[in-house]
C-alpha atoms as a PDB file:
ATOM      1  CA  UNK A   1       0.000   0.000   0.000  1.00  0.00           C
ATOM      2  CA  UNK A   2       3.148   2.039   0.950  1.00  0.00           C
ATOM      3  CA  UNK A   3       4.253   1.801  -3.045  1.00  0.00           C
ATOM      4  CA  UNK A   4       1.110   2.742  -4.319  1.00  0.00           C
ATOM      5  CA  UNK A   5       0.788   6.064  -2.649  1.00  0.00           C
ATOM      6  CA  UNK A   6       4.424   6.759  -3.534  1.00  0.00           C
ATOM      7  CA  UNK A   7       3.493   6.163  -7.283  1.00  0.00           C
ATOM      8  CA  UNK A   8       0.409   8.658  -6.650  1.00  0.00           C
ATOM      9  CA  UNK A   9       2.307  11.457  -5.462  1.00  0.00           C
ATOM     10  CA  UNK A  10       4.461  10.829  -8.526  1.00  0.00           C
ATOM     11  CA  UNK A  11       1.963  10.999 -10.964  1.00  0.00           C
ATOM     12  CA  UNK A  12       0.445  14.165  -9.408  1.00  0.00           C
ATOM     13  CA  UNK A  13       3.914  16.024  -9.208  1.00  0.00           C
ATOM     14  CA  UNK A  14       4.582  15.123 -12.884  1.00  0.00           C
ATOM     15  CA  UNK A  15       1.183  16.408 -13.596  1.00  0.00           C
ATOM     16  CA  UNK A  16       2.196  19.727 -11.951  1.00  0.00           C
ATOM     17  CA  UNK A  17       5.499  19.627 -13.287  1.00  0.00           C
ATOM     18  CA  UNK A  18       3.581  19.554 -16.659  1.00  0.00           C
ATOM     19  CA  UNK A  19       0.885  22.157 -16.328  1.00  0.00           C
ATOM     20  CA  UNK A  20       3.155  24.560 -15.308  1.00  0.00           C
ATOM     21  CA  UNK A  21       5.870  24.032 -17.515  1.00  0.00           C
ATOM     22  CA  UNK A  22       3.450  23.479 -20.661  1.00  0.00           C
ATOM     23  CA  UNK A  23      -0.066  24.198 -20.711  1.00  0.00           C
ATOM     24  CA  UNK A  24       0.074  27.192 -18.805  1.00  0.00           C
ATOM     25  CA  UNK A  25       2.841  28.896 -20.473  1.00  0.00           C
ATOM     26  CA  UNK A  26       0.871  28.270 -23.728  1.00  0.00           C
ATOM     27  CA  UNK A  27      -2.359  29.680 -22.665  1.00  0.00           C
ATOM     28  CA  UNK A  28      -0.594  33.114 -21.560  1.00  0.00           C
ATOM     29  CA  UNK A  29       0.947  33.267 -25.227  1.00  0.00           C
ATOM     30  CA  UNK A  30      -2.728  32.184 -26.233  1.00  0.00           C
ATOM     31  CA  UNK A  31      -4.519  35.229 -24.292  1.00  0.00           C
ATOM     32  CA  UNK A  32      -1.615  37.993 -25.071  1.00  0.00           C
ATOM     33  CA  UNK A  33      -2.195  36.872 -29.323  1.00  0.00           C
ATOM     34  CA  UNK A  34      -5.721  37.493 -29.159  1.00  0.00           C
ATOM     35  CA  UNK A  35      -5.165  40.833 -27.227  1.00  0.00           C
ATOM     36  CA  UNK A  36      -2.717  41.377 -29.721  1.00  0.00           C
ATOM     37  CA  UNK A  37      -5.453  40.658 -32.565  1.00  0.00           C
ATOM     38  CA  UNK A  38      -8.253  42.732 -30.963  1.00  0.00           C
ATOM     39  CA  UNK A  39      -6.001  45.609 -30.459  1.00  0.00           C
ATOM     40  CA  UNK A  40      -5.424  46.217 -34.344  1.00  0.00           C
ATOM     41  CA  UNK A  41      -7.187  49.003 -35.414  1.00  0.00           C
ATOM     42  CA  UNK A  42      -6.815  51.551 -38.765  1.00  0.00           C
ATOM     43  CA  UNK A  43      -3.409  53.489 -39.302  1.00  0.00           C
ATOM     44  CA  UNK A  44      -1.444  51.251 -37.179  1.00  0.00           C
ATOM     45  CA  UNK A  45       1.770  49.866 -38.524  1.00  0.00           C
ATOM     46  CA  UNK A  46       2.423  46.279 -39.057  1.00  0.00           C
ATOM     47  CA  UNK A  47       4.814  43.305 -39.573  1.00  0.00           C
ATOM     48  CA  UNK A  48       3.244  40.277 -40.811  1.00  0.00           C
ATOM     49  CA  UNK A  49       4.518  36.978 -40.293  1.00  0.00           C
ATOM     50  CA  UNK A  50       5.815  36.728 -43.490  1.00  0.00           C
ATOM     51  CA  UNK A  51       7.821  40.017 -42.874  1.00  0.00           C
ATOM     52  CA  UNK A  52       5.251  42.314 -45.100  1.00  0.00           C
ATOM     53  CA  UNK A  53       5.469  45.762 -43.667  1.00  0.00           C
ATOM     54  CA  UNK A  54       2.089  47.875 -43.848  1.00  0.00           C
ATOM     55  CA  UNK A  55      -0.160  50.317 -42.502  1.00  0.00           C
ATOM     56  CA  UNK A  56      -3.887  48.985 -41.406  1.00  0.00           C
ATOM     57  CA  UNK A  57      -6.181  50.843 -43.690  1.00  0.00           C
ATOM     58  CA  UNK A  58      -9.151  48.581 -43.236  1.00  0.00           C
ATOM     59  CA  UNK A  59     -10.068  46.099 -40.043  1.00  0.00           C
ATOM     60  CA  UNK A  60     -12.882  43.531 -41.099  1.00  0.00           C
ATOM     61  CA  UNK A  61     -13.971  40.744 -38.002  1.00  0.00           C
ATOM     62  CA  UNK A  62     -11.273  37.938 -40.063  1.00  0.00           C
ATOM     63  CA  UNK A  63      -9.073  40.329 -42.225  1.00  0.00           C
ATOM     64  CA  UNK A  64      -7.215  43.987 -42.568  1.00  0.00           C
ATOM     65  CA  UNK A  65      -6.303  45.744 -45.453  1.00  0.00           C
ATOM     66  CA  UNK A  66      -2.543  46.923 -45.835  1.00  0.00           C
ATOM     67  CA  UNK A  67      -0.846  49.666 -47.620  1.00  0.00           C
ATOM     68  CA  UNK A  68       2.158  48.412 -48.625  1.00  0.00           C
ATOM     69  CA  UNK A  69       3.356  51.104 -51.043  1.00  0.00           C
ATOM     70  CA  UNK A  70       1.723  53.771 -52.963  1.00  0.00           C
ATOM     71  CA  UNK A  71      -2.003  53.239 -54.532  1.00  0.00           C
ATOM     72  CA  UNK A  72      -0.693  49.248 -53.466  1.00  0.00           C
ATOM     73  CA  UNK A  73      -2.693  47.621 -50.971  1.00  0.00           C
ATOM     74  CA  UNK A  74      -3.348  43.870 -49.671  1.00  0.00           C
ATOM     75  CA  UNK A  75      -5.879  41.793 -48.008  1.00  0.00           C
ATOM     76  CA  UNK A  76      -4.699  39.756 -45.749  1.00  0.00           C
ATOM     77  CA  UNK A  77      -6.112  37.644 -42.926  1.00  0.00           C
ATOM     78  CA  UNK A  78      -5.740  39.243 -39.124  1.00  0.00           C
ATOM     79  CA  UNK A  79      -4.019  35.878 -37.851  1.00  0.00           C
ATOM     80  CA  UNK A  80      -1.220  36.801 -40.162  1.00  0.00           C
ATOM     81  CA  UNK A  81      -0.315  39.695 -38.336  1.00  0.00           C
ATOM     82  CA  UNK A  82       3.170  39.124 -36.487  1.00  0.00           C
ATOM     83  CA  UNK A  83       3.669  42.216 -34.117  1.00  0.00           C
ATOM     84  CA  UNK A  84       2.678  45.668 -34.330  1.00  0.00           C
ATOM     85  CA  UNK A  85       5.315  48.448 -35.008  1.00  0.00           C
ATOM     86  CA  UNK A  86       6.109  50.997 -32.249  1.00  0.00           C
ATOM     87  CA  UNK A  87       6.989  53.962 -33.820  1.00  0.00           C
ATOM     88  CA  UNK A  88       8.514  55.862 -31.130  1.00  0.00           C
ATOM     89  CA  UNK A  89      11.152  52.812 -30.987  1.00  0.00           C
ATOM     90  CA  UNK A  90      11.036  51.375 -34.424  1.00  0.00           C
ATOM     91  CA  UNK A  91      10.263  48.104 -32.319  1.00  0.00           C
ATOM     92  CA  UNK A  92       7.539  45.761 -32.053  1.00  0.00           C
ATOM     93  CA  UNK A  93       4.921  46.253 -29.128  1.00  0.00           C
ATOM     94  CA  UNK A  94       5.129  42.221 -28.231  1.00  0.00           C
END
């Protein structure tokens, strides 16, 4: 019986070990995406994660609309969007 509750506590300190070395790690980069996705809003400047730089010009509930160049401008879907561009710092926000 001794064993047995020696294997338990284990098996419930590997599960620990787990969540908090996995899963929750994962669901904070989870929650801070979709912040970063409901923050995007017309005029800011973007990186996609193909490296595309852009300007929002349009913000639709699945895509945005980038201005890439002059009279050139893209559709492309929000979950592309890498990080958004601080302009203060040249740098990305995330």
């Amino acid at each position: 019986m001794e064993n047995a509750s020696g294997l338990l506590f284990y098996l419930v300190l590997l599960g620990a070990i787990f969540y908090f070395l996995i899963i929750r790690p994962q669901q904070k980069h989870r929650k801070s995406r979709q912040e970063l996705l409901n923050s995007l809003e017309v005029g800011k400047n973007i990186v996609t994660i193909g490296g595309i730089h852009g300007t929002i010009t349009k913000v639709d509930e699945n895509t945005i609309n980038l201005k890439i160049a002059d009279n050139v401008e893209i559709k492309a879907q929000k979950a592309a969007v890498g990080y958004i561009v601080d302009e203060e710092k040249g740098d990305n926000e995330s």
